[in-house]
N, C-alpha and C. Protein backbone atom coordinates (compact mmCIF):
# COMPACT_ATOMS: atom_id res chain seq x y z
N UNK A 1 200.14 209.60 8.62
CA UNK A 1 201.37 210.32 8.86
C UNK A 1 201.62 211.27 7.69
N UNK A 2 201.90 212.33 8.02
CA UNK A 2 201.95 213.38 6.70
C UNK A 2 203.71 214.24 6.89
N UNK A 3 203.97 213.92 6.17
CA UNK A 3 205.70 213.72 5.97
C UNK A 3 205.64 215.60 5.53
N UNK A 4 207.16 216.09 6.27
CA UNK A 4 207.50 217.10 6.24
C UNK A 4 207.16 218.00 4.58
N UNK A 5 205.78 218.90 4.54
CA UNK A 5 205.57 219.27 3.09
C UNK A 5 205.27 220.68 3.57
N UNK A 6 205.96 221.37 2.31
CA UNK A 6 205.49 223.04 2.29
C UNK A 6 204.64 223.04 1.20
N UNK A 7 204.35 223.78 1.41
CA UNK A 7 202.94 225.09 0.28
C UNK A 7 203.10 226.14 0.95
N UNK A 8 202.99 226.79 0.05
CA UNK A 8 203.43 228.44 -0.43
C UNK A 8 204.16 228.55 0.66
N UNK A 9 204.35 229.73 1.42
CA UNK A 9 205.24 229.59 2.78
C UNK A 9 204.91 229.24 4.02
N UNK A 10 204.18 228.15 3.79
CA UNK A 10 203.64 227.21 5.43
C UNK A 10 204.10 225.68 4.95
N UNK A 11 204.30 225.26 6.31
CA UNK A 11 204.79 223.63 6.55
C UNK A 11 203.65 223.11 7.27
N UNK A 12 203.59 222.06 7.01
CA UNK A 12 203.06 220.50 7.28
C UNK A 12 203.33 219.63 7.49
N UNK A 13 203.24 218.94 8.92
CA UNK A 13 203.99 217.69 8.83
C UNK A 13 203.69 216.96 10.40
N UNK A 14 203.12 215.50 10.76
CA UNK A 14 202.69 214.76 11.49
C UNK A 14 204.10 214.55 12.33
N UNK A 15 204.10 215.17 13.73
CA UNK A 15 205.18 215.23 14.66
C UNK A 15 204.94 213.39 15.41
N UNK A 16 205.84 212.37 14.83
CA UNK A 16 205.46 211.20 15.22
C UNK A 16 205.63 210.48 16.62
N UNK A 17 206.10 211.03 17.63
CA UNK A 17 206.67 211.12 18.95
C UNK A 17 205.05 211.57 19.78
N UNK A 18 204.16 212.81 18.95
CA UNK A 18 203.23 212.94 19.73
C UNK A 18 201.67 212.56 18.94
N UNK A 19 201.78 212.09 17.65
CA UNK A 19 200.86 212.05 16.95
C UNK A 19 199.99 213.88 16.61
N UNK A 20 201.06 214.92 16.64
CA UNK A 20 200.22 215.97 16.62
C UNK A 20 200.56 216.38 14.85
N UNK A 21 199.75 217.00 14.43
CA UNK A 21 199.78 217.34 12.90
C UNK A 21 199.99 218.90 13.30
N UNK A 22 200.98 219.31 12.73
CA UNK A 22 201.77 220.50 13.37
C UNK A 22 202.11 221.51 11.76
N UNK A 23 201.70 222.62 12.35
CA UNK A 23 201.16 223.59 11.51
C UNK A 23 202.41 224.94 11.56
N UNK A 24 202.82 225.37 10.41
CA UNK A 24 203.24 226.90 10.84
C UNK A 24 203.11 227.30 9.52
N UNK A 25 202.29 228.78 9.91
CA UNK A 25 202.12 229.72 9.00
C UNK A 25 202.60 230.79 8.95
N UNK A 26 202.99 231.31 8.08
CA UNK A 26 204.54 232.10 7.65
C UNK A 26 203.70 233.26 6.37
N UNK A 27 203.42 234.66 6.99
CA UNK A 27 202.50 235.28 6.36
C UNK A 27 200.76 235.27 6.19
N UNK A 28 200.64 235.72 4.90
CA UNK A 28 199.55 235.43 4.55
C UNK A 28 199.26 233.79 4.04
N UNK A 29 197.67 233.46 4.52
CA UNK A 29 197.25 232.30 4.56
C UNK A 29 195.94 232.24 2.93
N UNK A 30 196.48 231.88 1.75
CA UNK A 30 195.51 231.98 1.02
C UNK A 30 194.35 231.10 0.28
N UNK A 31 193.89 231.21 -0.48
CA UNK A 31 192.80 230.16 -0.59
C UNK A 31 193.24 229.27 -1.30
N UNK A 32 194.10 229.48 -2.25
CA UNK A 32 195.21 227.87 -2.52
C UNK A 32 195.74 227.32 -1.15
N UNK A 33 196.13 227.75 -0.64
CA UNK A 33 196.65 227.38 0.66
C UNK A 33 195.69 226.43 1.45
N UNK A 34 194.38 227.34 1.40
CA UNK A 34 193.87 226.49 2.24
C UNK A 34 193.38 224.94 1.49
N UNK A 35 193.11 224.98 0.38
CA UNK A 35 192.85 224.18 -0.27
C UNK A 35 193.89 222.89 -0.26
N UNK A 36 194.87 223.56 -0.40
CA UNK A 36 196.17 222.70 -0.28
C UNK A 36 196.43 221.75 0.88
N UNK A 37 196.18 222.63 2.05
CA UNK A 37 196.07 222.07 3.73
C UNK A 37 194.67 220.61 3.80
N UNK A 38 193.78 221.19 3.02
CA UNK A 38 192.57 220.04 3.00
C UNK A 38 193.10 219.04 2.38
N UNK A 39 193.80 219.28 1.30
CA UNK A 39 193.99 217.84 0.66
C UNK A 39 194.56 216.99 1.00
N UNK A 40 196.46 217.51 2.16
CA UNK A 40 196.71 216.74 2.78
C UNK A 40 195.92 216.56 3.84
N UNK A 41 195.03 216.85 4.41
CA UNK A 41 194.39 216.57 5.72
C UNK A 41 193.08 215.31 5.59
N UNK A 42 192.80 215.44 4.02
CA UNK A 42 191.89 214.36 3.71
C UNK A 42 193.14 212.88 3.11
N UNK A 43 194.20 213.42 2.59
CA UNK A 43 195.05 211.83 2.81
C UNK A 43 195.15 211.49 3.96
N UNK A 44 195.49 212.03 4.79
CA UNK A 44 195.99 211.93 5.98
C UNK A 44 194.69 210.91 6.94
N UNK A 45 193.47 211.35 6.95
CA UNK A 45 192.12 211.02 7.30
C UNK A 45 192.27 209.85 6.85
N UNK A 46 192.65 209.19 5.14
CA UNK A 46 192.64 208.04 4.87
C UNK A 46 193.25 206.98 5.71
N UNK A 47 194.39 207.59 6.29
CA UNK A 47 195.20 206.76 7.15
C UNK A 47 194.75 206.56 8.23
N UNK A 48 194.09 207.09 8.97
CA UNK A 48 193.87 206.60 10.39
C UNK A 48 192.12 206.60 10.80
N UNK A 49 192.53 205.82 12.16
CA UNK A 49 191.22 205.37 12.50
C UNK A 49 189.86 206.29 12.69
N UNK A 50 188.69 205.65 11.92
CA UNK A 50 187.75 206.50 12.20
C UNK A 50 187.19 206.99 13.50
N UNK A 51 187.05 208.16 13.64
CA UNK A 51 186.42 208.59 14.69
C UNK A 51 188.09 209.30 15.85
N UNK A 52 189.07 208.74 15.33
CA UNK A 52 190.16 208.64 16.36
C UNK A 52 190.17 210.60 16.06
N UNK A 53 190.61 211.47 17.28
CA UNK A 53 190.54 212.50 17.32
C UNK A 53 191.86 212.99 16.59
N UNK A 54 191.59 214.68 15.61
CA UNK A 54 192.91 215.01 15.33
C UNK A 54 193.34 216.20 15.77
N UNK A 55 194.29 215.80 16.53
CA UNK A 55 195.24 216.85 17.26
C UNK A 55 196.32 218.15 16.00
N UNK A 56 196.05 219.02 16.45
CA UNK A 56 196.39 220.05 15.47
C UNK A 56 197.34 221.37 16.33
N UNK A 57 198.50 221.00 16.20
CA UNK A 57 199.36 222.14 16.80
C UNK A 57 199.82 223.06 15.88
N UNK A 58 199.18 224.87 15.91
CA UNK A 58 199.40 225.71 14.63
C UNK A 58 200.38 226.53 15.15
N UNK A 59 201.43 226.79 14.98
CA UNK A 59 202.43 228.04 14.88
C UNK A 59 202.09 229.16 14.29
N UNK A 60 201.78 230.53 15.28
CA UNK A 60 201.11 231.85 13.95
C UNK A 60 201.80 232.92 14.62
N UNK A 61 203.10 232.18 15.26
CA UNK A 61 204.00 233.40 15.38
C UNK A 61 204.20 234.43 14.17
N UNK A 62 204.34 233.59 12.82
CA UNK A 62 204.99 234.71 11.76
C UNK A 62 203.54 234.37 11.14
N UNK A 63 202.21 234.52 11.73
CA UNK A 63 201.41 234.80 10.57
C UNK A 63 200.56 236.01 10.53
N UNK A 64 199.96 236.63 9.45
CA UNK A 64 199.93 237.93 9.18
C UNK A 64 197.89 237.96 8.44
N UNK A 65 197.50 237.31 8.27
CA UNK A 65 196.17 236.97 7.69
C UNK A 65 195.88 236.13 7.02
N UNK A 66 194.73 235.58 6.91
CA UNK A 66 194.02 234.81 5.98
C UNK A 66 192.63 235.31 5.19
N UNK A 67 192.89 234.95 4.10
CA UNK A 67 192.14 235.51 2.93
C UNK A 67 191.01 235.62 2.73
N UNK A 68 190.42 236.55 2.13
CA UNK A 68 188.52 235.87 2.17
C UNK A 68 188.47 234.83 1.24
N UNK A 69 188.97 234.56 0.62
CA UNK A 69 188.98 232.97 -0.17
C UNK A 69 189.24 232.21 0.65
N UNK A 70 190.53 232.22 1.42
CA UNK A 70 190.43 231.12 2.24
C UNK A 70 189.20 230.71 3.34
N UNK A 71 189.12 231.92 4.43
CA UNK A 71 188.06 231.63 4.90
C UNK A 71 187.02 231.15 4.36
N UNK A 72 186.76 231.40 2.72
CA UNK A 72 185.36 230.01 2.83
C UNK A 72 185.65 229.18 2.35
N UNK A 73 187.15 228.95 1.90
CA UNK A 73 187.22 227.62 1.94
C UNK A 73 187.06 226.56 3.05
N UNK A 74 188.09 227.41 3.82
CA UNK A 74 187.64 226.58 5.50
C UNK A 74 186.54 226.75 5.86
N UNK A 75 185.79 227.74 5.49
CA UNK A 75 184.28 227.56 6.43
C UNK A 75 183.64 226.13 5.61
N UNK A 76 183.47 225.85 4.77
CA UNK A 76 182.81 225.16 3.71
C UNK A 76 183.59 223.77 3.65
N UNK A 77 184.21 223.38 4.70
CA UNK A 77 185.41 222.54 4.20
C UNK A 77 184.72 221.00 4.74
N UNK A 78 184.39 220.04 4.23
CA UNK A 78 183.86 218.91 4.58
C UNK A 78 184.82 218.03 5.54
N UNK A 79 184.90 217.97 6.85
CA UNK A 79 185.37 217.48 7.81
C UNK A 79 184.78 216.24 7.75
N UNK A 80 186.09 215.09 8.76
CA UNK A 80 185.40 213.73 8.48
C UNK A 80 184.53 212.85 9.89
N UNK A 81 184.32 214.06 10.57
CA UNK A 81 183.55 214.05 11.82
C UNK A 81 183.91 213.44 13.05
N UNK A 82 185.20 213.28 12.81
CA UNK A 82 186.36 213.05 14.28
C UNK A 82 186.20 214.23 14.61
N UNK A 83 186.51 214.09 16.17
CA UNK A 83 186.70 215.87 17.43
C UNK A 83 187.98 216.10 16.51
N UNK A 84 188.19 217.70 16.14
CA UNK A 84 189.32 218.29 16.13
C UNK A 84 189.86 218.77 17.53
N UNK A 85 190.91 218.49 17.85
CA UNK A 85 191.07 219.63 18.91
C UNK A 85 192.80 220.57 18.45
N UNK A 86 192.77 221.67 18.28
CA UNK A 86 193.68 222.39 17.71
C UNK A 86 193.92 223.51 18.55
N UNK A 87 194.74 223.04 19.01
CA UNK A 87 195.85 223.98 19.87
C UNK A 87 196.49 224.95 19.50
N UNK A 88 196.66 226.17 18.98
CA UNK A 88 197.31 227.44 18.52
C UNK A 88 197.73 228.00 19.33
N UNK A 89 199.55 228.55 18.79
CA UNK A 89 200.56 229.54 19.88
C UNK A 89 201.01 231.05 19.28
N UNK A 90 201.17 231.81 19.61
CA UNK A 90 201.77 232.82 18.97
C UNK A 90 200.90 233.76 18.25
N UNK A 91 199.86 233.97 18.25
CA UNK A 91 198.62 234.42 17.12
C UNK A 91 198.56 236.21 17.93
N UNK A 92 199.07 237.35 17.07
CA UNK A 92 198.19 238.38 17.57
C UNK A 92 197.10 238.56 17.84
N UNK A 93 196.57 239.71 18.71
CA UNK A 93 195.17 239.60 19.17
C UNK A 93 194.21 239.95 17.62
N UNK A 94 194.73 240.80 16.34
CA UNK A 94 194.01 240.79 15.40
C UNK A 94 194.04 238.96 14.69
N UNK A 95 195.20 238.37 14.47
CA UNK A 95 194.82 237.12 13.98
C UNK A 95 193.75 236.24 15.10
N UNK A 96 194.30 236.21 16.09
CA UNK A 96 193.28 235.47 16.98
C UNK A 96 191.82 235.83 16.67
N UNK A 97 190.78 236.82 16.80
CA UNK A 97 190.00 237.29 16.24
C UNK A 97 189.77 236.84 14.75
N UNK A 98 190.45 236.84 13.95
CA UNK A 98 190.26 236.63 12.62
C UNK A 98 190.34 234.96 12.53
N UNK A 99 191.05 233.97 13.46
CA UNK A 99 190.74 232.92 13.64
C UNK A 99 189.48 232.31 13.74
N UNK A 100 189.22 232.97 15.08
CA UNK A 100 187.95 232.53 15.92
C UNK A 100 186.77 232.32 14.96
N UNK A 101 186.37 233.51 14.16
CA UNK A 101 185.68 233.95 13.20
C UNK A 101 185.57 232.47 12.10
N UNK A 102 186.98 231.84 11.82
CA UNK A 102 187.00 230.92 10.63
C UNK A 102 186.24 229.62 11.25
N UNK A 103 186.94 229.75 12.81
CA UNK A 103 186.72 228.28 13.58
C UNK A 103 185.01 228.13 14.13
N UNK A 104 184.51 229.34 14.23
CA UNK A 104 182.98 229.64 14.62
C UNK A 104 182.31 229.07 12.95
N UNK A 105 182.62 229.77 11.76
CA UNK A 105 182.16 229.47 10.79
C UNK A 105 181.91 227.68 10.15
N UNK A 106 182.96 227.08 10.24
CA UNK A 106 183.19 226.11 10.38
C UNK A 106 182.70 224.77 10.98
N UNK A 107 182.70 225.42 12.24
CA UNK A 107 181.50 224.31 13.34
C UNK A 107 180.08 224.67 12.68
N UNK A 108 179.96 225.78 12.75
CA UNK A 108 178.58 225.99 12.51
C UNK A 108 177.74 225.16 10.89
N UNK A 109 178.57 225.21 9.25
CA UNK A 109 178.06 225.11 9.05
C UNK A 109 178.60 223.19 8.68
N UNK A 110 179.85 222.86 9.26
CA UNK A 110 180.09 221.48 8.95
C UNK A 110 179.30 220.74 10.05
N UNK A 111 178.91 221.23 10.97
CA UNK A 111 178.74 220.93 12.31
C UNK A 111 179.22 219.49 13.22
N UNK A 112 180.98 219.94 13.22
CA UNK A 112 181.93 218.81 13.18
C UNK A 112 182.33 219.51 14.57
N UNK A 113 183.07 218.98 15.66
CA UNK A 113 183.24 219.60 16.91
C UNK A 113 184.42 219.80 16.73
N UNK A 114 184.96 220.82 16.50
CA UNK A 114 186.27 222.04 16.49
C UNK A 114 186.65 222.41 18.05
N UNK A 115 187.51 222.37 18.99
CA UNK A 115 187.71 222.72 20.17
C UNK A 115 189.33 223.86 19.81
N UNK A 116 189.21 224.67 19.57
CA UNK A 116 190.14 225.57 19.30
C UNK A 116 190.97 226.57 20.44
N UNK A 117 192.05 226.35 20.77
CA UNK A 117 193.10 226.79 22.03
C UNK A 117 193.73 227.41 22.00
N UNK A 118 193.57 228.69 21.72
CA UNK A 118 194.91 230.31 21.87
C UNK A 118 195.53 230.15 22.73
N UNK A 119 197.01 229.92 22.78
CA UNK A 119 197.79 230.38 23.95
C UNK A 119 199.18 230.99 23.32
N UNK A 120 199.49 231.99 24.57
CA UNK A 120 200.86 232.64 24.21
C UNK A 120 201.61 231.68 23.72
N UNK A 121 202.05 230.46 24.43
CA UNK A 121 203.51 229.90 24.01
C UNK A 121 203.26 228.50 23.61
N UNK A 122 203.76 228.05 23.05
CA UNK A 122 203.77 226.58 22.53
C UNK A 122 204.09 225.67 23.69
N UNK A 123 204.26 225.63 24.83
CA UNK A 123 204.48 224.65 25.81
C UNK A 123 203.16 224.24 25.99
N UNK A 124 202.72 226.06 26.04
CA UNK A 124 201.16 225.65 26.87
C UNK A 124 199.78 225.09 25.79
N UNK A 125 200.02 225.11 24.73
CA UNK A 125 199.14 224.58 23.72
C UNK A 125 199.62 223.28 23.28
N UNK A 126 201.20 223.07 23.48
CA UNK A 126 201.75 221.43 23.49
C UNK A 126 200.62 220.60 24.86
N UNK A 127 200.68 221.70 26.27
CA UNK A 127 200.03 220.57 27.60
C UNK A 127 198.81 220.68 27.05
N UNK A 128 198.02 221.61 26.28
CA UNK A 128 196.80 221.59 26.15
C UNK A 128 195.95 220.58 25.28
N UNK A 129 196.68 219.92 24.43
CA UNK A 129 196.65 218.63 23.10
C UNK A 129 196.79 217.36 24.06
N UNK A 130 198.25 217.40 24.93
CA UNK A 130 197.67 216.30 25.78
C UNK A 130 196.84 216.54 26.22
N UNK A 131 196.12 217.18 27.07
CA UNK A 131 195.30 217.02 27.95
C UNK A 131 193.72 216.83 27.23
N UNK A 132 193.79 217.03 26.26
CA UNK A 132 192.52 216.75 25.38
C UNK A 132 192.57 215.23 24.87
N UNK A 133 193.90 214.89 24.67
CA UNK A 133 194.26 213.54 24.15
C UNK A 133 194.20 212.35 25.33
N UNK A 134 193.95 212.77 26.50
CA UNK A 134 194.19 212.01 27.65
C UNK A 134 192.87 212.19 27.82
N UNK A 135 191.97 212.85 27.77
CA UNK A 135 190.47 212.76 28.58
C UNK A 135 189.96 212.35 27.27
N UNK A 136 189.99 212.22 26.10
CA UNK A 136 189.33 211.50 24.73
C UNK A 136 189.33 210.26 24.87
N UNK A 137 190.53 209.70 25.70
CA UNK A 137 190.88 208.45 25.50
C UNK A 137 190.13 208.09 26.90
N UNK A 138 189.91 208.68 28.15
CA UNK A 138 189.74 208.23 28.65
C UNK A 138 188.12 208.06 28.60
N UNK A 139 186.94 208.64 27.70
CA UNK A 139 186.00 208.83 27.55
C UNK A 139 185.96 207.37 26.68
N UNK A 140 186.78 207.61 25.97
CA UNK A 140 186.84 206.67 25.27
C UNK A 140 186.82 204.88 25.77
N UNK A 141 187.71 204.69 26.78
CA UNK A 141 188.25 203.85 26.98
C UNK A 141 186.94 203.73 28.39
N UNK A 142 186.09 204.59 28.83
CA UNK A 142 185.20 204.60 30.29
C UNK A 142 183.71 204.38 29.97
């Protein structure tokens, strides 16, 4: 559970009603930043079950870029080999693009399974987390 925390002007914080780790980025995204985001994301890892999938809902209504520092931080970022599946709302078509790019980098060289979800509005990237969270489990559970 990762309790309501900012860095620089983005929040963090484990929505406990859906188990989603819920993201908003507010500007530029930089390589402290990203660094910052790993560290809670590797406490966070400490807490829960291995292998159990992590659901990632990002807000990029107010976001504006991410850095070439950051990007290799995230490209380079040692994942703990649970499915991500990360749902994103609000992203212009230049951030979306500049996403894709981090989330391609990423799989490729952690080679951790990233399932990454652009949608206009947060309802539809809220149904899209369930619906990844409901067929995990049911793979799981079949």
């Amino acid at each position: 559970m990762i309790e309501r925390t900012q860095f620089g002007t983005h929040t963090i914080w484990t929505e406990e009603e859906t188990g989603f780790i819920c993201f908003v980025q507010n500007g530029t995204f930089s390589e402290a930043d990203a660094i910052s985001v790993l560290e809670i994301l590797a406490k966070h890892g400490e807490t829960t079950a291995p292998g159990e999938p992590v659901l990632f809902l990002a807000d990029y209504r107010t976001a504006s870029d991410v850095t070439h520092g950051a990007r290799k931080v995230l490209a380079n970022a040692p994942l703990r080999g649970a499915p991500v599946f990360y749902g994103a709302f609000g992203a212009s078509f230049a951030f979306r693009v500049a996403a894709n790019l981090v989330f391609s980098a990423m799989m490729l060289i952690s080679r951790s399974k990233i399932t990454l979800q652009m949608e206009a509005e947060e309802a539809e990237a809220r149904a899209w987390l369930n619906q990844q969270k409901l067929a995990y489990a049911a793979r799981k559970n079949g």
